[in-house]
Protein backbone atom coordinates (compact mmCIF):
# COMPACT_ATOMS: atom_id res chain seq x y z
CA UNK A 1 0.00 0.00 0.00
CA UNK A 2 1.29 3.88 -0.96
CA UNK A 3 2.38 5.27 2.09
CA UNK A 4 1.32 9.49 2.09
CA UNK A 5 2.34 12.05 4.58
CA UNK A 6 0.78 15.31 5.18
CA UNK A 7 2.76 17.93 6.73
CA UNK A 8 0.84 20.69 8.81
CA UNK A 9 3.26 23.40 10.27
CA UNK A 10 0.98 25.07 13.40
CA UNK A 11 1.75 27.90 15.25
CA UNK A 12 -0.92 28.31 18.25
CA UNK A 13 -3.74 27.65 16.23
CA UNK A 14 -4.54 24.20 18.06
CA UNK A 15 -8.57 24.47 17.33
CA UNK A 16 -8.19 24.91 13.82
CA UNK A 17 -5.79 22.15 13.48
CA UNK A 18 -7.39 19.66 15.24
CA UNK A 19 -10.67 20.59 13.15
CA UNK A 20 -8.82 19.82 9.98
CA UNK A 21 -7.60 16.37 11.25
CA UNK A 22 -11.11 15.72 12.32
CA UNK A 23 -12.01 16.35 8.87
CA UNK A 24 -9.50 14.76 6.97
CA UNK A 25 -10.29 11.75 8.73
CA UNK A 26 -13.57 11.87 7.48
CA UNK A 27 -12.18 12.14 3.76
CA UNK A 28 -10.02 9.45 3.56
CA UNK A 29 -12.44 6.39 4.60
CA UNK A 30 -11.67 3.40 2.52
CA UNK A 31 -9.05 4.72 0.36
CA UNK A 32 -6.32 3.07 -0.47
CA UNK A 33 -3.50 4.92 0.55
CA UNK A 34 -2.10 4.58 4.03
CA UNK A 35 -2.11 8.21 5.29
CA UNK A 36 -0.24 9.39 8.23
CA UNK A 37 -0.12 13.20 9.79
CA UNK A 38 3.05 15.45 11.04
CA UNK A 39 2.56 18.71 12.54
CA UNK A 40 5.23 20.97 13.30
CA UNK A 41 4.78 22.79 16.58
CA UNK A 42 6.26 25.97 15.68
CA UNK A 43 7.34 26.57 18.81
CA UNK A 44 3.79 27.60 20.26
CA UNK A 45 3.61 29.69 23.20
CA UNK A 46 -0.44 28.43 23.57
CA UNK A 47 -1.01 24.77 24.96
CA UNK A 48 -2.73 22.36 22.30
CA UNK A 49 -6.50 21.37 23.37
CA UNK A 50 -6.64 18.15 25.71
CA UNK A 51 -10.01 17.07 24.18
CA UNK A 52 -10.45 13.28 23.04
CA UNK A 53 -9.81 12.30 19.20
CA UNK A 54 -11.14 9.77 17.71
CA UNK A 55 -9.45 9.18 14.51
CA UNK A 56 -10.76 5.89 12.67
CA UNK A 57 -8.98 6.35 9.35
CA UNK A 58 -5.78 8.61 9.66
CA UNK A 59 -2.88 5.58 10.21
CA UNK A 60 -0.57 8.15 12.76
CA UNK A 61 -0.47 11.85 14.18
CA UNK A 62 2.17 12.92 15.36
CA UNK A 63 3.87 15.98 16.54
CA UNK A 64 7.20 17.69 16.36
CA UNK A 65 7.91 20.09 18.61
CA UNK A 66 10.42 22.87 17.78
CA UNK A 67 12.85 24.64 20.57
CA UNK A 68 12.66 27.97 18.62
CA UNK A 69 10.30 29.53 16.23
CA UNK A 70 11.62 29.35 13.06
CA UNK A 71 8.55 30.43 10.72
CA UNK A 72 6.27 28.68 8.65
CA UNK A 73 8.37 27.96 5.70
CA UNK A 74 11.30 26.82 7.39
CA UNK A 75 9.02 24.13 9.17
CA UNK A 76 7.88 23.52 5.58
CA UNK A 77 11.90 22.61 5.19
CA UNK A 78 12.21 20.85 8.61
CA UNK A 79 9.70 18.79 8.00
CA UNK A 80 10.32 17.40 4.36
CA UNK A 81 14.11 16.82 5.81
CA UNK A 82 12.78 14.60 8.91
CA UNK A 83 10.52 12.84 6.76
CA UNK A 84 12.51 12.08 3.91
CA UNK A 85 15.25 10.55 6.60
CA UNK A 86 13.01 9.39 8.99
CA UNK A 87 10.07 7.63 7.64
CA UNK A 88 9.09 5.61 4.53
CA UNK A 89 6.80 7.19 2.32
CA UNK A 90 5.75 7.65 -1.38
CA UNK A 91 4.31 11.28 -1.53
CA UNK A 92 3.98 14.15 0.91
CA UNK A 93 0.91 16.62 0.71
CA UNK A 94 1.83 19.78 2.56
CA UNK A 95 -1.00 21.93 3.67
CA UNK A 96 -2.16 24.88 6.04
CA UNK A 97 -3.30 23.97 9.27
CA UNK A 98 -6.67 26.44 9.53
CA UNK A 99 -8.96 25.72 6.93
CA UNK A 100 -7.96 27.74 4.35
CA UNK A 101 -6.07 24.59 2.32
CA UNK A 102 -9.59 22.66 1.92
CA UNK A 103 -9.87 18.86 2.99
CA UNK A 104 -11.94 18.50 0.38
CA UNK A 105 -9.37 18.92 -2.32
CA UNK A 106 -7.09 16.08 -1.32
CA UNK A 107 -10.08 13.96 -3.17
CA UNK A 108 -8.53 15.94 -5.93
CA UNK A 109 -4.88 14.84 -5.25
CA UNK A 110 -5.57 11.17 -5.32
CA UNK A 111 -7.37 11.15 -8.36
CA UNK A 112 -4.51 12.98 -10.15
CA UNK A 113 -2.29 10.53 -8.56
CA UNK A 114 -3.68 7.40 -10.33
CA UNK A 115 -2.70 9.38 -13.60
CA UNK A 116 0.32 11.39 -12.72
CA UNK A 117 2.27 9.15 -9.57
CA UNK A 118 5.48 10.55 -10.96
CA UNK A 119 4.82 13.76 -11.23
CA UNK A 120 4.65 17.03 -9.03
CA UNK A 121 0.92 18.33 -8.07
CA UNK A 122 -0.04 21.72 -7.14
CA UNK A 123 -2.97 23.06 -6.01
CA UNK A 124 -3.65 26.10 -8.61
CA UNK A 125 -5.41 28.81 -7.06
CA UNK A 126 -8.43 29.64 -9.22
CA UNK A 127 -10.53 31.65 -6.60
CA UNK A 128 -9.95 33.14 -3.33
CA UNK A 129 -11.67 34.04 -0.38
CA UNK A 130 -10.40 37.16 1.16
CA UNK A 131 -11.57 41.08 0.31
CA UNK A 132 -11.14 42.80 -2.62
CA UNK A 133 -7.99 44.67 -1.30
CA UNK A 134 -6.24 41.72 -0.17
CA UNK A 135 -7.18 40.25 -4.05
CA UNK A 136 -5.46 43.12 -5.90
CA UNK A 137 -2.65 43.35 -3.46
CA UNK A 138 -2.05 39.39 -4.50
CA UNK A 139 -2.42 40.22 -8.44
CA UNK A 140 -0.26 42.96 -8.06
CA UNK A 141 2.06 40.12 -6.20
CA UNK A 142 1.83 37.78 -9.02
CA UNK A 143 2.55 40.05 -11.53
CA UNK A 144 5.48 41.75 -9.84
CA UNK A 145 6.75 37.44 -9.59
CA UNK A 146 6.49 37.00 -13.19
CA UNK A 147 8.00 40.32 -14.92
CA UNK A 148 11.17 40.25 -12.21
CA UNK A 149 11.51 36.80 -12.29
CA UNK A 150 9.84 35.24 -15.25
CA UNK A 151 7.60 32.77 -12.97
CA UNK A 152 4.08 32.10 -13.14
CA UNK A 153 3.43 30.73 -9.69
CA UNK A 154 -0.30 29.92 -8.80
CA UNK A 155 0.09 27.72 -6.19
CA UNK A 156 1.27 27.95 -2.53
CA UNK A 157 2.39 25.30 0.00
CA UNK A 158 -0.53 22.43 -0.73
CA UNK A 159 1.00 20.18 -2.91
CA UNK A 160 1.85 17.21 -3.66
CA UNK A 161 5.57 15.80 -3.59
CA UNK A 162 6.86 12.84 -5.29
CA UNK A 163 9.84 10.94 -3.15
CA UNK A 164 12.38 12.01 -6.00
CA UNK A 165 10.96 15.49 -5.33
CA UNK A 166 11.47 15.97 -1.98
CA UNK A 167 14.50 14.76 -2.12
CA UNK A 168 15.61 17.89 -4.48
CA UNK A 169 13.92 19.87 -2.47
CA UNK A 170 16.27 19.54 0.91
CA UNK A 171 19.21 19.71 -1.22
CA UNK A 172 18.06 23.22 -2.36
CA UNK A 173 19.40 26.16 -0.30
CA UNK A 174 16.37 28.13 -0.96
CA UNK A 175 14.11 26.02 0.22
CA UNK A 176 14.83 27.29 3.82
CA UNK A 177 13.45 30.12 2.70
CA UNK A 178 10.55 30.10 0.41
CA UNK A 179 8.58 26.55 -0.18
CA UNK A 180 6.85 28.03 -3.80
CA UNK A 181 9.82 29.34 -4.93
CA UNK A 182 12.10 26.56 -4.69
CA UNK A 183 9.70 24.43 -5.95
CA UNK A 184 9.23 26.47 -9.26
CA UNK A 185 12.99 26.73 -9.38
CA UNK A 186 13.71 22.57 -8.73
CA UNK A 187 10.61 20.80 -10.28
CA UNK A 188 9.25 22.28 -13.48
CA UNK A 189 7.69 19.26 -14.79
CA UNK A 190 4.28 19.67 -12.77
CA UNK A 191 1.15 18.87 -12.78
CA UNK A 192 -2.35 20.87 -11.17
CA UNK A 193 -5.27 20.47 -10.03
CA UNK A 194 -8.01 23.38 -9.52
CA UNK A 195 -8.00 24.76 -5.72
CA UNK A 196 -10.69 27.38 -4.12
CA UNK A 197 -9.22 29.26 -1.11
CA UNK A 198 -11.42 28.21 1.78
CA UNK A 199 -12.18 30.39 4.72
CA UNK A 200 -10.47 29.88 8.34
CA UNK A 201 -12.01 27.80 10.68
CA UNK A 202 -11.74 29.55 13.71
CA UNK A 203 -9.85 33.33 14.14
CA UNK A 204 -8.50 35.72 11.30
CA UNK A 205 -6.53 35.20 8.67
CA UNK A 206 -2.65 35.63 9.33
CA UNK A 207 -1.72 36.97 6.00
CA UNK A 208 -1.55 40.66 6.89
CA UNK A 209 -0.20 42.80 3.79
CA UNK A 210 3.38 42.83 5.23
CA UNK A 211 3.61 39.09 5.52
CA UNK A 212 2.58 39.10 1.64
CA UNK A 213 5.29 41.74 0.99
CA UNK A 214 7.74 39.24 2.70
CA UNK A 215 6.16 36.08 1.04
CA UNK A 216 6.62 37.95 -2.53
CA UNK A 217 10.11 38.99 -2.18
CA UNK A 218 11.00 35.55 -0.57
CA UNK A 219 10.19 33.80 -4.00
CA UNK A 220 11.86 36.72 -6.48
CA UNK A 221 15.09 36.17 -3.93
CA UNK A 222 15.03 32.72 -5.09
CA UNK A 223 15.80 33.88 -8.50
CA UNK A 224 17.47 36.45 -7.88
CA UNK A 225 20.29 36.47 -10.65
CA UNK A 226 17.27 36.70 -13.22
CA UNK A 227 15.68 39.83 -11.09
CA UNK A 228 18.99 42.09 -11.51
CA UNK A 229 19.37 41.29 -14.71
CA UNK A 230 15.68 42.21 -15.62
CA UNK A 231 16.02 45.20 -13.09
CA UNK A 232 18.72 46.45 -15.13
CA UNK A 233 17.23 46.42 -18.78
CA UNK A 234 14.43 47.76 -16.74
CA UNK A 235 16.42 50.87 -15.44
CA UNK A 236 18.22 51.98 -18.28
CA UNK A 237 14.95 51.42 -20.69
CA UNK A 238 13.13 53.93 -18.13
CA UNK A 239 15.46 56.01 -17.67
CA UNK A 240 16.22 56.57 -21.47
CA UNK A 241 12.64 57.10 -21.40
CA UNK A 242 12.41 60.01 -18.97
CA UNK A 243 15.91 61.62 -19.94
CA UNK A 244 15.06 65.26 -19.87
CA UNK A 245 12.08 64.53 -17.52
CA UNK A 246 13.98 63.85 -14.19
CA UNK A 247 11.97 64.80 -11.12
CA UNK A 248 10.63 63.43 -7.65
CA UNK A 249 7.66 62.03 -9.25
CA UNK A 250 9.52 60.51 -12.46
CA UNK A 251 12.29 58.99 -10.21
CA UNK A 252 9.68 57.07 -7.77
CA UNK A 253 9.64 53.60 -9.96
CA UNK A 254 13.74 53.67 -10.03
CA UNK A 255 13.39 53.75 -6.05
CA UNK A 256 11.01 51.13 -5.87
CA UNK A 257 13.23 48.73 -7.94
CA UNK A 258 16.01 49.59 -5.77
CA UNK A 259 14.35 49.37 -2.64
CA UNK A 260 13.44 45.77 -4.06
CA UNK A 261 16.90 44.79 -5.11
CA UNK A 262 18.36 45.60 -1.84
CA UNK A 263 15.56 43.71 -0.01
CA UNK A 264 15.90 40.19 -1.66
CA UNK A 265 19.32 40.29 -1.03
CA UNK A 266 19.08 40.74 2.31
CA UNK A 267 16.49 38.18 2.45
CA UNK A 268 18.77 35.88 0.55
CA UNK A 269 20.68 35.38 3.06
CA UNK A 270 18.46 33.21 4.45
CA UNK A 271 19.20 30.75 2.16
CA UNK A 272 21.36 28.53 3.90
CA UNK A 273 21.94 24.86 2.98
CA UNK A 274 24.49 24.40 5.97
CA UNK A 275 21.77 25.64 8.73
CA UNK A 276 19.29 23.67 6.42
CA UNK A 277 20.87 20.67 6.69
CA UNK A 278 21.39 20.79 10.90
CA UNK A 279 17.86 21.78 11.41
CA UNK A 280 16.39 18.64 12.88
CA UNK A 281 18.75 19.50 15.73
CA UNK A 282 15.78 22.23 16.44
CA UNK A 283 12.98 19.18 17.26
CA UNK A 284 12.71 19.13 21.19
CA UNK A 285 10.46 16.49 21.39
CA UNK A 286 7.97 14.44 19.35
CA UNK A 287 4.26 13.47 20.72
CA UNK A 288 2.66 11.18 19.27
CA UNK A 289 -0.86 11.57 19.05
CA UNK A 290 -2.11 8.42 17.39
């Protein structure tokens, strides 16, 4: 029998997590994968709920509990590393832990994998549930992605990783820093299924417009050689443009690039393949749940 891991990195947000397990227990009767659960404990300063769980279907649960907080795409990393050394296993989904990665999709992933088991799937986001705002501030993301960087990327972190995939992935500096991004970079040979953002199921979405300003310039810092090169013919096309024309207003887009260049490579130095690759030395303990 396929063996499938999901990986759920949790900060805090015990209520919501333990509502999706509920739920993906519910999904996966008589399938025939055996599917097993790891959550990474982000370091959470909030104690997980005590309640009973009953899980009839889900083969394991456990937990990995981090010494320091580390984000959510580094416990993306950490937990693809301990996996791929740790366990046996044919694919790993990776997925949100509130609700807003849908259960109901993994239906989705299966099917795909009885046509595609050697290939990459993503879930493609083709509608979203947030406010207007928060929508144009993510096109405007997207677009900025694929003029800098040449990328089209549609999905997030739910996907679905071969065992050949993941293992490119740990050996991939900038994986410890952006999940998306080194996936487009590593795997390009993918396949997609449709995905609707779902709504949280309990508190407010964490995806302020900062942390989308971070998550954007975390995946143009993973091609970052193709940024500055498109930054410059960018530059000196503009300012050609405008020679003659120099003022305050004129001069704002030349800042913003600059402000941009200067920010990916500070955030590139969180790539880092030798902190990558001692990570697991960050688990403190591992419950084990079912």
């Amino acid at each position: 029998m396929k063996k499938i891991k999901i990986l759920i990195p949790v900060y805090n947000d015990w209520k919501s997590v333990f509502k999706l397990l509920e739920v993906i227990d519910s999904k996966i009767k008589d399938w025939k994968y055996e599917v097993s659960v790891f959550i990474i404990d982000d370091a959470s300063s909030e104690k997980k709920i005590q309640n009973e769980f009953y899980f009839k279907n889900l083969k394991s649960i456990q937990i990995l509990v981090m010494k320091e907080n580390k984000g959510h795409a580094r416990c993306n990393a950490l937990g693809l590393k301990y996996i791929y050394e740790k366990e046996e296993f044919d694919f790993i989904i990776l997925m949100d832990g509130d609700g807003e990665d849908r259960p109901d999709e993994l239906v989705l992933f299966f099917q795909k994998l009885e046509n595609y088991p050697d290939k990459v799937i993503t879930a493609n986001r083709v509608k979203r549930s947030e406010g207007l705002i928060f929508k144009f501030c993510y096109l405007v993301h997207k677009c900025l992605t694929f003029i800098f960087t040449g990328q089209s990327i549609k999905f997030g972190n739910y996907t679905c990783l071969t065992k050949l995939a993941v293992n490119k992935m740990i050996n991939e500096k900038a994986t410890w820093n952006s999940f998306s991004g080194s996936l487009a970079k590593t795997i390009e040979d993918r396949v997609s299924i449709p995905s609707i953002r779902g709504t949280r199921y309990f508190g407010e979405s964490k995806m302020s417009f900062v942390n989308l300003v971070k998550h954007s310039l975390s995946i143009i810092t993973v091609f970052k050689k193709v940024l500055l090169v498109r930054s410059l013919v960018f530059l000196i096309t503009y300012l050609f443009l405008i020679f003659g024309k120099l003022s305050i207003i004129t001069l704002i887009p030349v800042l913003l690039i600059i402000i941009m260049i200067i920010s990916t490579i500070i955030l590139s130095k969180r790539e880092n393949l030798s902190e990558y690759n001692k990570c697991l030395k960050n688990i403190k303990n591992i419950e084990v749940i079912k």
